[in-house]
C-alpha atoms as a PDB file:
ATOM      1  CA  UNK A   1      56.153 198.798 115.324  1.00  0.00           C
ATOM      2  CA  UNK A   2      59.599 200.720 115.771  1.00  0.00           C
ATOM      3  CA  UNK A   3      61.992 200.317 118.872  1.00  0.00           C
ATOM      4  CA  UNK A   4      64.465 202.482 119.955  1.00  0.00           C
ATOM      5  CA  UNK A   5      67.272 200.018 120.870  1.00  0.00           C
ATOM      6  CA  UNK A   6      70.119 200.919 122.827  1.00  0.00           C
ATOM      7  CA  UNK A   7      72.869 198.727 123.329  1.00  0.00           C
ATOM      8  CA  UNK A   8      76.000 198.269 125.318  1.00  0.00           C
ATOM      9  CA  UNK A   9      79.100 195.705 124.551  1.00  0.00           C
ATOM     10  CA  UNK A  10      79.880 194.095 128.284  1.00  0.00           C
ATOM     11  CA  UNK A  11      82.028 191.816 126.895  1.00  0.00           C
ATOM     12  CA  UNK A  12      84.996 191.106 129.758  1.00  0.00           C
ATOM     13  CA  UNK A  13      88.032 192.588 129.137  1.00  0.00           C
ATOM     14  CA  UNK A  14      89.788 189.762 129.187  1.00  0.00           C
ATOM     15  CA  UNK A  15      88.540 188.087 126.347  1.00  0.00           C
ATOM     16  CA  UNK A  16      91.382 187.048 123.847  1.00  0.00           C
ATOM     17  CA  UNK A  17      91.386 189.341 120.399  1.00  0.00           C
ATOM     18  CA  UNK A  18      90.615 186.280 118.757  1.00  0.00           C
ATOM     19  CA  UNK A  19      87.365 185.390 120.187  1.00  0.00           C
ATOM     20  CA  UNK A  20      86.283 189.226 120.093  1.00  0.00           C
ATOM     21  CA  UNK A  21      87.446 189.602 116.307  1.00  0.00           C
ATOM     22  CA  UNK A  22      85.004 186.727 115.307  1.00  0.00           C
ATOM     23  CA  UNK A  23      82.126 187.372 117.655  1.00  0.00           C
ATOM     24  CA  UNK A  24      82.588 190.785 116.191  1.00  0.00           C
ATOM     25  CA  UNK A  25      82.173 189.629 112.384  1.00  0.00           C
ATOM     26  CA  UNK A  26      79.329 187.510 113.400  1.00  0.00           C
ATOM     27  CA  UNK A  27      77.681 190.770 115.027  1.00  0.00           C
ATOM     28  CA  UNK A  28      78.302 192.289 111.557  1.00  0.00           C
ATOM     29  CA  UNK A  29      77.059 189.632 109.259  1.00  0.00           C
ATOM     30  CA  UNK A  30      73.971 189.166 111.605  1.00  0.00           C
ATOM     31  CA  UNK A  31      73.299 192.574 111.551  1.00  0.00           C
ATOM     32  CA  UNK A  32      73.256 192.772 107.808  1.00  0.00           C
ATOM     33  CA  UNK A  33      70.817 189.992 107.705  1.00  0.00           C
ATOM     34  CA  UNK A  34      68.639 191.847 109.810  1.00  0.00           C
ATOM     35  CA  UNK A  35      68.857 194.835 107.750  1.00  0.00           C
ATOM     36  CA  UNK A  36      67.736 192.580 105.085  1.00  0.00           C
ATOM     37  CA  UNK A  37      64.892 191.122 106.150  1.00  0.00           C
ATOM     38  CA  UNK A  38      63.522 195.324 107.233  1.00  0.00           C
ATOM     39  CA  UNK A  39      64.183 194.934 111.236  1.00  0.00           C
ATOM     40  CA  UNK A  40      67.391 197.248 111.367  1.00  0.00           C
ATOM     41  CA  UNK A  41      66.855 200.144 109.957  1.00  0.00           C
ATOM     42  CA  UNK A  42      69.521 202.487 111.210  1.00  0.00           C
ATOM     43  CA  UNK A  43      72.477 202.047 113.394  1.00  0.00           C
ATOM     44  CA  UNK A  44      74.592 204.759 115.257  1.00  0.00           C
ATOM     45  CA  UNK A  45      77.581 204.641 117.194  1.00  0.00           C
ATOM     46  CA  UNK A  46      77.890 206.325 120.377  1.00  0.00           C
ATOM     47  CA  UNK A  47      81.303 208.091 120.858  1.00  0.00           C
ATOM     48  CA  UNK A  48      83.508 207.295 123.729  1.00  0.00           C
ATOM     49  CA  UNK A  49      81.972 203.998 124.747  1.00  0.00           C
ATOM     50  CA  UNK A  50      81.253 200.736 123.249  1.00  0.00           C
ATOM     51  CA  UNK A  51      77.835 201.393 122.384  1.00  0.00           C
ATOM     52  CA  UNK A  52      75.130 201.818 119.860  1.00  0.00           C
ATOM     53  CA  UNK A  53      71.852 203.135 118.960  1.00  0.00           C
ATOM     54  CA  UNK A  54      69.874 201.457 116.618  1.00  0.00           C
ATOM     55  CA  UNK A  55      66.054 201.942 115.052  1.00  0.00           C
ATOM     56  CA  UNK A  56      64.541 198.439 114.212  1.00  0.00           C
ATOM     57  CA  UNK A  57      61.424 197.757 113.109  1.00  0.00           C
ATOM     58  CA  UNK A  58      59.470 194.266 114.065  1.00  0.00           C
ATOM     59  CA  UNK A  59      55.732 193.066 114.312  1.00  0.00           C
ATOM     60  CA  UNK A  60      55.519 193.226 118.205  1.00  0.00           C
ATOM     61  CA  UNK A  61      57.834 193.476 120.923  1.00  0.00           C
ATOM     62  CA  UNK A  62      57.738 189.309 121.025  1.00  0.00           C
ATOM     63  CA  UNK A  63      59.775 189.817 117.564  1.00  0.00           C
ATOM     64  CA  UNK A  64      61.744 192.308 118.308  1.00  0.00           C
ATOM     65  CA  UNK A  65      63.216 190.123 121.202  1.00  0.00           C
ATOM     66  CA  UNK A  66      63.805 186.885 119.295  1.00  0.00           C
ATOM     67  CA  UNK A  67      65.775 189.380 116.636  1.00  0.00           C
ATOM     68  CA  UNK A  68      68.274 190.999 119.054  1.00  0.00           C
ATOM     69  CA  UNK A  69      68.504 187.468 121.321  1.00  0.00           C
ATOM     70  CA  UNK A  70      69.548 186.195 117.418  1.00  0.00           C
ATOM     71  CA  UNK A  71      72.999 188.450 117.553  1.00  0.00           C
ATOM     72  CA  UNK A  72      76.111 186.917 118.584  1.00  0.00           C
ATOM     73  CA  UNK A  73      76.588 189.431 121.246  1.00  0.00           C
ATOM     74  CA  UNK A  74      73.499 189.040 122.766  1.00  0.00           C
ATOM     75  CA  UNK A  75      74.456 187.577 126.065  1.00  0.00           C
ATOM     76  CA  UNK A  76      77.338 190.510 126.933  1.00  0.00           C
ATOM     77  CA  UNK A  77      75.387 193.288 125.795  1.00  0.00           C
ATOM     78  CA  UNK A  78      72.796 195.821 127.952  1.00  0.00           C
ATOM     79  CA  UNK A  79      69.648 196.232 126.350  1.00  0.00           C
ATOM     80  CA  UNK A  80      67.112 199.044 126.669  1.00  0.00           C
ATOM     81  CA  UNK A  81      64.305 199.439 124.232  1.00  0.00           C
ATOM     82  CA  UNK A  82      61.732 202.298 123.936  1.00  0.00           C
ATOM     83  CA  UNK A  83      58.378 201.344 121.858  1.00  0.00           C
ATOM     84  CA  UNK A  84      58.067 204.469 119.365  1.00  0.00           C
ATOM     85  CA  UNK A  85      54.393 205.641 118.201  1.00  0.00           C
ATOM     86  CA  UNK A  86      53.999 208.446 115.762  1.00  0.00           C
ATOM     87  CA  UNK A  87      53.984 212.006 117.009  1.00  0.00           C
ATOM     88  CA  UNK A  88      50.778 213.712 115.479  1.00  0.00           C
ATOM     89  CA  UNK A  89      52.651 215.829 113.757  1.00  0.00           C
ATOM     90  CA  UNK A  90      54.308 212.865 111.741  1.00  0.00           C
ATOM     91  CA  UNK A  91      50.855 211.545 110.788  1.00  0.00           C
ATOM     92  CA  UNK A  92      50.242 214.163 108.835  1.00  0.00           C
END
């Protein structure tokens, strides 16, 4: 199945640039593992905030869950996720 995911970094402002420059290369190298292993397949940013956009691909929604709680992030960030199905057209 493929999710829409969109994301949003609430991390508090007040958070030291020490703690947010490792939590932020732990988002990266967790995120390439994911692209490894086929679950992210495309990331966008969003200008003018501190979001993203992402396309991931997982077994069920169960799985798609256990992959974005895995990020480093996870607990400042606001989730939404849209299940995708095929258009007709795209079946084609």
């Amino acid at each position: 199945m493929e999710f829409l995911v969109r994301t949003e970094n609430l991390l508090p402002v007040d958070t030291s640039d020490e703690i947010r420059e490792k939590l932020r290369a732990a988002e990266r190298e967790r995120a390439m593992e994911l692209r490894e292993a086929g679950i992210l397949k495309r990331l966008w940013r969003v200008p003018g905030r501190n979001a993203t956009i992402g396309l991931y691909e997982a077994v069920d929604p169960a799985a798609l869950h256990d992959a974005l709680t895995s990020l480093p992030m996870w607990k400042w960030m606001d989730v939404s996720v849209e299940a995708l199905a095929a258009h007709p057209q795209e079946r084609a």
